[in-house]
Structures are given as structure tokens and as C-alpha cells.
C-alpha atoms as a PDB file:
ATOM      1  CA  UNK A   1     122.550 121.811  43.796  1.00  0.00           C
ATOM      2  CA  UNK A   2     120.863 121.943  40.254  1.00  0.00           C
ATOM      3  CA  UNK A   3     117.214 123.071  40.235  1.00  0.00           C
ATOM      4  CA  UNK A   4     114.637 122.146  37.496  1.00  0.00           C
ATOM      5  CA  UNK A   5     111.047 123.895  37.160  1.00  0.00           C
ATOM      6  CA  UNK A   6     108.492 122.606  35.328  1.00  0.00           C
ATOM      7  CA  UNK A   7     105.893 124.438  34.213  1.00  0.00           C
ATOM      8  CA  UNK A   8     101.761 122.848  32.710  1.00  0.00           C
ATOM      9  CA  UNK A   9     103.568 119.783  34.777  1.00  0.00           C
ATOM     10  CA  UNK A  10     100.274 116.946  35.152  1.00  0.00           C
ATOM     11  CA  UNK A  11     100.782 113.740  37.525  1.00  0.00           C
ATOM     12  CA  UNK A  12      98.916 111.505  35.114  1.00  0.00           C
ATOM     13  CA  UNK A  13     102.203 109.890  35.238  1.00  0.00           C
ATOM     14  CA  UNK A  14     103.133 105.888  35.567  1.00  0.00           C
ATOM     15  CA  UNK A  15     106.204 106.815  37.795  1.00  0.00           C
ATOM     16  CA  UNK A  16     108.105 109.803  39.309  1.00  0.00           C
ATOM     17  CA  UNK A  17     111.848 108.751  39.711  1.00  0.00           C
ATOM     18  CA  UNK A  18     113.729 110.814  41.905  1.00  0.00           C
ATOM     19  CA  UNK A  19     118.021 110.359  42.279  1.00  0.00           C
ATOM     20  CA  UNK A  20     120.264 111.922  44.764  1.00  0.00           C
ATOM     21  CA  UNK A  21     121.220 116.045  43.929  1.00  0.00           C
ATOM     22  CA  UNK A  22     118.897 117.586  42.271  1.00  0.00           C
ATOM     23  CA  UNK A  23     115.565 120.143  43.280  1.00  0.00           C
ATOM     24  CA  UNK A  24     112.453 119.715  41.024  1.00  0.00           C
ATOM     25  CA  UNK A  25     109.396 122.108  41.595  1.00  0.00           C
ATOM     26  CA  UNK A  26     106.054 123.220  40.073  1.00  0.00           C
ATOM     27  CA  UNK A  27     103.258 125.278  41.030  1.00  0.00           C
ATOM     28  CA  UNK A  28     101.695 125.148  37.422  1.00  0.00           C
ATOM     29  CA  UNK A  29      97.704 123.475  36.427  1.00  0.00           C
ATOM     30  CA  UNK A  30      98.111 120.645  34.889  1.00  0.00           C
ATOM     31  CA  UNK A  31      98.411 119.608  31.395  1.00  0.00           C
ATOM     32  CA  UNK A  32      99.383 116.960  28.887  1.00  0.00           C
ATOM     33  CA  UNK A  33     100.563 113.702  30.127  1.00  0.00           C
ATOM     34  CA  UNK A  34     104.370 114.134  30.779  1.00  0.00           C
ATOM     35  CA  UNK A  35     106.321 111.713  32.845  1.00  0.00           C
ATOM     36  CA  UNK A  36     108.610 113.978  35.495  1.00  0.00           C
ATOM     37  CA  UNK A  37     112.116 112.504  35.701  1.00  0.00           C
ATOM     38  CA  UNK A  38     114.972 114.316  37.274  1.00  0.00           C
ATOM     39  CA  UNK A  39     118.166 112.513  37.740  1.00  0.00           C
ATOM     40  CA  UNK A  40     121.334 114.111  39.630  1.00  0.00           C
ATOM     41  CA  UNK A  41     119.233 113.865  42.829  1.00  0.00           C
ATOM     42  CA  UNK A  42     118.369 115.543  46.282  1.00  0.00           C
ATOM     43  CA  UNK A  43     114.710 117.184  47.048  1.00  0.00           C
ATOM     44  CA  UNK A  44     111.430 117.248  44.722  1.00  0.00           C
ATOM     45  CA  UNK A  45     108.573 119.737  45.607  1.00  0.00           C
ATOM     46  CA  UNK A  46     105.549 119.497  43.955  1.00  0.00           C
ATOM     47  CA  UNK A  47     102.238 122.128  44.298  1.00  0.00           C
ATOM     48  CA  UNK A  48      99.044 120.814  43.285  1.00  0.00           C
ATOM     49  CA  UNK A  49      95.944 121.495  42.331  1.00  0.00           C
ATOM     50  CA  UNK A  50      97.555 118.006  40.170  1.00  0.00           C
ATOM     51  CA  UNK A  51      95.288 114.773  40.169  1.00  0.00           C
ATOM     52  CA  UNK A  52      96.537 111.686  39.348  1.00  0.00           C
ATOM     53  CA  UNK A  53      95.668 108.199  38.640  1.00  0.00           C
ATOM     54  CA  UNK A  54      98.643 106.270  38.553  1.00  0.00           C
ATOM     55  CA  UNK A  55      99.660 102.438  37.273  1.00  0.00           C
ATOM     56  CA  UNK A  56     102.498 102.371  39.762  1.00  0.00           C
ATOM     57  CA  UNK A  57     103.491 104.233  43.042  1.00  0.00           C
ATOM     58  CA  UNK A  58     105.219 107.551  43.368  1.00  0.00           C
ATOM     59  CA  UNK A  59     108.197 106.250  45.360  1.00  0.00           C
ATOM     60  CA  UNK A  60     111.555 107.909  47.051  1.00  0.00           C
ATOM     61  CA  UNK A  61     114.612 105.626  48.116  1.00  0.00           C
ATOM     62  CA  UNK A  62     118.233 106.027  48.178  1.00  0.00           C
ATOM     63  CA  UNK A  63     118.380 109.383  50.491  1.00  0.00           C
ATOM     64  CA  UNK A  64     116.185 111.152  48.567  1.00  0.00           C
ATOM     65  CA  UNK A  65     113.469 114.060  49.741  1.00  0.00           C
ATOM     66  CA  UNK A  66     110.252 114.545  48.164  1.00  0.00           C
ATOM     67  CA  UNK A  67     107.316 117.018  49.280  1.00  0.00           C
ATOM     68  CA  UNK A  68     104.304 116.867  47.845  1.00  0.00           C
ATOM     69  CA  UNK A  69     101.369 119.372  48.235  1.00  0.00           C
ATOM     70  CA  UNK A  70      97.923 119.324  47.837  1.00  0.00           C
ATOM     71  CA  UNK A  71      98.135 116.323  45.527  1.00  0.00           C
ATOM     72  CA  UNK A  72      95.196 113.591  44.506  1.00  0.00           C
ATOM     73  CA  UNK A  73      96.333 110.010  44.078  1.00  0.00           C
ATOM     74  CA  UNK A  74      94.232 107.036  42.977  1.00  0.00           C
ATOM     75  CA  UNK A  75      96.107 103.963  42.834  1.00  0.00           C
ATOM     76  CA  UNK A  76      93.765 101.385  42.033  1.00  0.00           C
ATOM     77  CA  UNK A  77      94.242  98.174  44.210  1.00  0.00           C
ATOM     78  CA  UNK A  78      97.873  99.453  43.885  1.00  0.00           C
ATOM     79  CA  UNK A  79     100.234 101.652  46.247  1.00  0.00           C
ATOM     80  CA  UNK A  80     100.022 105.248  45.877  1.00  0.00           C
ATOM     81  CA  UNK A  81     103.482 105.852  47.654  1.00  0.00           C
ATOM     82  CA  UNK A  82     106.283 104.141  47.914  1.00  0.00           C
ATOM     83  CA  UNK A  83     108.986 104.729  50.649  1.00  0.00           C
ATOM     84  CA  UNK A  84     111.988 102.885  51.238  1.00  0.00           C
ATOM     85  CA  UNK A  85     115.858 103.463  51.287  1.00  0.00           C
ATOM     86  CA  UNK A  86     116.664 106.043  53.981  1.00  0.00           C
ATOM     87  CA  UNK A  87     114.364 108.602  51.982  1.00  0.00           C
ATOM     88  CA  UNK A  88     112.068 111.398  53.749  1.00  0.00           C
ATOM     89  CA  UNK A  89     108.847 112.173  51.682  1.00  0.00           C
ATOM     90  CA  UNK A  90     106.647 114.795  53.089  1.00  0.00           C
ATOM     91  CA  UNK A  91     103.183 115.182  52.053  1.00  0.00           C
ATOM     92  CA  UNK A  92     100.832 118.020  53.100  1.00  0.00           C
ATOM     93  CA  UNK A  93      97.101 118.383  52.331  1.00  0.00           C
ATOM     94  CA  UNK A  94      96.106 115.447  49.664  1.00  0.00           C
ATOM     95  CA  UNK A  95      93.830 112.748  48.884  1.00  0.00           C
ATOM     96  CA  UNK A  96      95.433 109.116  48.405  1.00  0.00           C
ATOM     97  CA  UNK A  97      93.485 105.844  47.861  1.00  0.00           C
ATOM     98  CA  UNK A  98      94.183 102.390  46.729  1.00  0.00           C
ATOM     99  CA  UNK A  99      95.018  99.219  48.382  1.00  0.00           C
ATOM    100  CA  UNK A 100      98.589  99.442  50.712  1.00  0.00           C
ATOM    101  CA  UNK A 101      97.997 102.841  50.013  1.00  0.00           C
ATOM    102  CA  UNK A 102     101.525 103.818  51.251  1.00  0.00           C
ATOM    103  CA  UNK A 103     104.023 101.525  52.094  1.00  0.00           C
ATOM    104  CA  UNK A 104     107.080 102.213  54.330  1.00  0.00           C
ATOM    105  CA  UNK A 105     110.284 100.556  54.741  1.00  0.00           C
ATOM    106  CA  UNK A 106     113.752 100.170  55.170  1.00  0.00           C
ATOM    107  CA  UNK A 107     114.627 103.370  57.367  1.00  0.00           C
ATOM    108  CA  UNK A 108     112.468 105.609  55.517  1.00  0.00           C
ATOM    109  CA  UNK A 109     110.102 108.391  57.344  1.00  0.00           C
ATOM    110  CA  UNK A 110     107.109 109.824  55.889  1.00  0.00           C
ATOM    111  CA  UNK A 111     105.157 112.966  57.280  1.00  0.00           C
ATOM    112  CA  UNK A 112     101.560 113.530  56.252  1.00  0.00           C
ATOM    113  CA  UNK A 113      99.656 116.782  57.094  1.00  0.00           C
ATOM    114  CA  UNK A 114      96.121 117.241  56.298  1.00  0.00           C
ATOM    115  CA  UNK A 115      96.016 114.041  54.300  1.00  0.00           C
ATOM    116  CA  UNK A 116      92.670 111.632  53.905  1.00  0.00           C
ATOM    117  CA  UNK A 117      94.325 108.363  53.218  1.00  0.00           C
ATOM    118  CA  UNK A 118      92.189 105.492  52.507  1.00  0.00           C
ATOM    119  CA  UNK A 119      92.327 101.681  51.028  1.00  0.00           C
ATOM    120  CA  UNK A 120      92.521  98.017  51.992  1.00  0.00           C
ATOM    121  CA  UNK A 121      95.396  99.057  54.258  1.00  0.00           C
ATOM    122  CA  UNK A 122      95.970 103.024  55.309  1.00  0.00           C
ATOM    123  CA  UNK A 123      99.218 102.863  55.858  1.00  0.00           C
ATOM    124  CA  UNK A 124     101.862  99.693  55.650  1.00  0.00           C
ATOM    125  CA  UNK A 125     105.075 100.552  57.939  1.00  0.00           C
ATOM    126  CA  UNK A 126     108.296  98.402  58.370  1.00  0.00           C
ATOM    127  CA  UNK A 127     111.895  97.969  58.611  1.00  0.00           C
ATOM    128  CA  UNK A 128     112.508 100.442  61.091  1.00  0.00           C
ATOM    129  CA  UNK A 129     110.604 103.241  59.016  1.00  0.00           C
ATOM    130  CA  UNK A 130     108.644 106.452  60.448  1.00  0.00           C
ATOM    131  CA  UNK A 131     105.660 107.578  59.316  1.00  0.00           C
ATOM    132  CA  UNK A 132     103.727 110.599  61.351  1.00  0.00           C
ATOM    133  CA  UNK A 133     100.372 111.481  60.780  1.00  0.00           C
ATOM    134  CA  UNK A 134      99.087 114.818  61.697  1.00  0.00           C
ATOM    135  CA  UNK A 135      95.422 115.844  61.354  1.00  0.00           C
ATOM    136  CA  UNK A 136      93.906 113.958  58.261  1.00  0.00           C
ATOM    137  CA  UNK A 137      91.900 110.524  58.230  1.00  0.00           C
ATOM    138  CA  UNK A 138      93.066 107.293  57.237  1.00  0.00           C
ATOM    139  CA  UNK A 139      90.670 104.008  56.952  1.00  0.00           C
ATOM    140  CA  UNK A 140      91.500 100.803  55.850  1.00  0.00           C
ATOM    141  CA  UNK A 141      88.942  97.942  54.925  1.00  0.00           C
ATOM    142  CA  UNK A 142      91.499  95.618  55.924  1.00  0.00           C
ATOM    143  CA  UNK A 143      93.221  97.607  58.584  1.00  0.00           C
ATOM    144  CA  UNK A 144      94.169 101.644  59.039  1.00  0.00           C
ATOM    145  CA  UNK A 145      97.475 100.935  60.294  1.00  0.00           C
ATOM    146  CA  UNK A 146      99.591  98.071  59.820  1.00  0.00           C
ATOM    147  CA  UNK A 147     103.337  98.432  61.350  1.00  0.00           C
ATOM    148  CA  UNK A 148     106.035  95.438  62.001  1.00  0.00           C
ATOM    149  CA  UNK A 149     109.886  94.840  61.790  1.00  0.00           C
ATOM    150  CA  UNK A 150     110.621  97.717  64.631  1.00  0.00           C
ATOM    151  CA  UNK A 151     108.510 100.359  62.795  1.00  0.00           C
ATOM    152  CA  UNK A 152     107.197 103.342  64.557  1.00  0.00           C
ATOM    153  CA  UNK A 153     103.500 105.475  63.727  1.00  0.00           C
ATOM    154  CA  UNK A 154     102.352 108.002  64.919  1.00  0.00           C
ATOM    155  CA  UNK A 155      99.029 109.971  64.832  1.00  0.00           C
ATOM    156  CA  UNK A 156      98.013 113.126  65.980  1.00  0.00           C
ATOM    157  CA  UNK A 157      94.372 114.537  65.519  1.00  0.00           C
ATOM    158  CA  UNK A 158      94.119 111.940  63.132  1.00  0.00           C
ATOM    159  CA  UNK A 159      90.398 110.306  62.495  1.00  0.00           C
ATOM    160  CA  UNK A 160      90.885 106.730  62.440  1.00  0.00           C
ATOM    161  CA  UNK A 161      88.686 104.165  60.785  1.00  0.00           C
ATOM    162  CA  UNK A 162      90.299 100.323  60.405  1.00  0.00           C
ATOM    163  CA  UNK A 163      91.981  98.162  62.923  1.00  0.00           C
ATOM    164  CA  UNK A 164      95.479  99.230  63.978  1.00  0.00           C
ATOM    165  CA  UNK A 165      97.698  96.107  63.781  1.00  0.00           C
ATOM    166  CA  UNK A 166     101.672  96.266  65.837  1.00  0.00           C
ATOM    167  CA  UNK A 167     103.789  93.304  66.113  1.00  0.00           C
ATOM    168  CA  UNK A 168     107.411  92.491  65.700  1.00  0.00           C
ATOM    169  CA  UNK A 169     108.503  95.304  67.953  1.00  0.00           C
ATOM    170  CA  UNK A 170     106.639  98.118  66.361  1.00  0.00           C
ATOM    171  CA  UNK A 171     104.681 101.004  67.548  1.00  0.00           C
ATOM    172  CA  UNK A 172     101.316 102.817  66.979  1.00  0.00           C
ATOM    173  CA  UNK A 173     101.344 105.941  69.303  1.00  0.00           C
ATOM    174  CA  UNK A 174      97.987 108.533  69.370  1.00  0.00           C
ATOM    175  CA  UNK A 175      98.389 112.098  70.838  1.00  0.00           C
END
């Protein structure tokens, strides 16, 4: 498996595009503006203290994994992640706002840590995705968890603020 490091790496980026087979991790402050690519594919770790505001969603598809850590995103009205595709993404300790703040589909699962989550909906689950919450907040304005189309959710210690919405053979579960 390659492995790329970048170093002065900022997440002021418009998109982070992950493919299958290759490892991409930082631990530096961030800098300039420079969009992180890495094609080839497999796992991306990134170590904050990065901030981002970002036009359109950090995403993972196609069997990817991505970990993210201690990581700001503000997303606008927009999603902050994207998750679809069979891809895991695991994010521990951030901040992520916007309106679906992150979405989840199509068999992908999603573990947040530590994370204070908030928008016009928390978190947005379906097509048989996963998405665990442990510790952390999330609130939505609209609703804090939305999850259809055989999706599961699950929260542990998490604070909860927003109406939690299942239909279409999903499931919220709280530990």
C-alpha cells in the first residue's frame, strides 16, 4: 500500500477525493489553501488542529476508509460529510455544522467520537448505512436524527437536541 504525508496540509479545501489503495496522513498546522487529492486508494488519516469551511462535503465511497481527528467543519446550509458506497469514515473529536450535516447511504458506516454535530438535520442515514455516535452532541433545527431505507443509529452518551425521526424499517437505538 503506497503512503503519502503531507506536511503545512490546511482543510480550506472545496473537496477531499479519496480512491481505493492508498494511505494519506498529516499531523502538521495548517497553511496555504491546498486541495488534498490522493488517488490509488485505501485509508486517509487526518490530525487536526485543521479548520475548515468548505463549498462541498468531504465525502468517502467506493470502499474507501477515512479517519479524521480533531477536525472543524462549517458547511454552510451544505453537508459537511458525505458517506456512501460501502465506505467506513471514522471521525473522533470535531466540530461539524451545516444543514444535512452528514449524510449516510448506500451501505456506508460512520463512527463519531467526541463529535458536536449540529444543523437543520444532525445526522441523515439511509440505504442500509451505520452511523454510531459515541459521547458528543448532535441538534438539529429540523430534526437530530433522521434515518429511513433500513438504516441503523446508534447513540451512546450522546446529548441529543432535535426530534429523532425512523421510518422505512430503520432504527434509532440509545444506550
Amino acid at each position: 500500500m503506497e503512503t503519502m504525508t503531507l506536511q503545512n496540509l490546511s482543510l480550506s479545501i472545496v473537496l477531499l477525493s479519496i480512491a481505493a489503495g492508498c494511505t494519506v496522513e498529516t499531523q502538521a498546522e495548517p497553511a496555504a489553501a491546498e486541495p488534498m487529492q490522493a488517488s490509488a486508494g485505501g485509508s486517509v488519516v487526518v490530525e487536526g488542529p485543521e479548520s475548515a469551511s468548505v463549498g462541498q462535503p468531504i465525502s468517502c465511497g467506493a470502499n474507501d476508509d477515512v479517519n479524521l481527528t480533531n477536525v472543524t467543519l462549517n458547511a454552510g446550509q451544505g453537508s459537511a460529510i458525505v458517506a456512501d458506497g460501502n465506505c467506513t469514515l471514522t471521525i473522533d473529536g470535531c466540530n461539524l455544522s451545516g444543514g444535512n450535516v452528514v449524510r449516510v447511504s448506500d451501505n456506508a458506516t460512520v463512527n463519531l467520537t467526541g463529535c458536536s454535530i449540529s444543523g437543520m438535520v444532525a445526522i441523515d442515514a439511509s440505504g442500509q448505512a451505520d452511523v454510531n455516535l459515541t459521547g458528543g452532541s448532535i441538534s438539529g433545527t429540523q430534526a437530530a436524527v433522521v434515518a429511513t431505507d433500513n438504516a441503523g443509529v446508534s447513540l451512546s452518551g450522546t446529548a441529543e437536541s432535535g426530534a429523532m425521526q425512523a421510518g422505512e424499517n430503520a432504527d434509532i437505538s440509545r444506550e
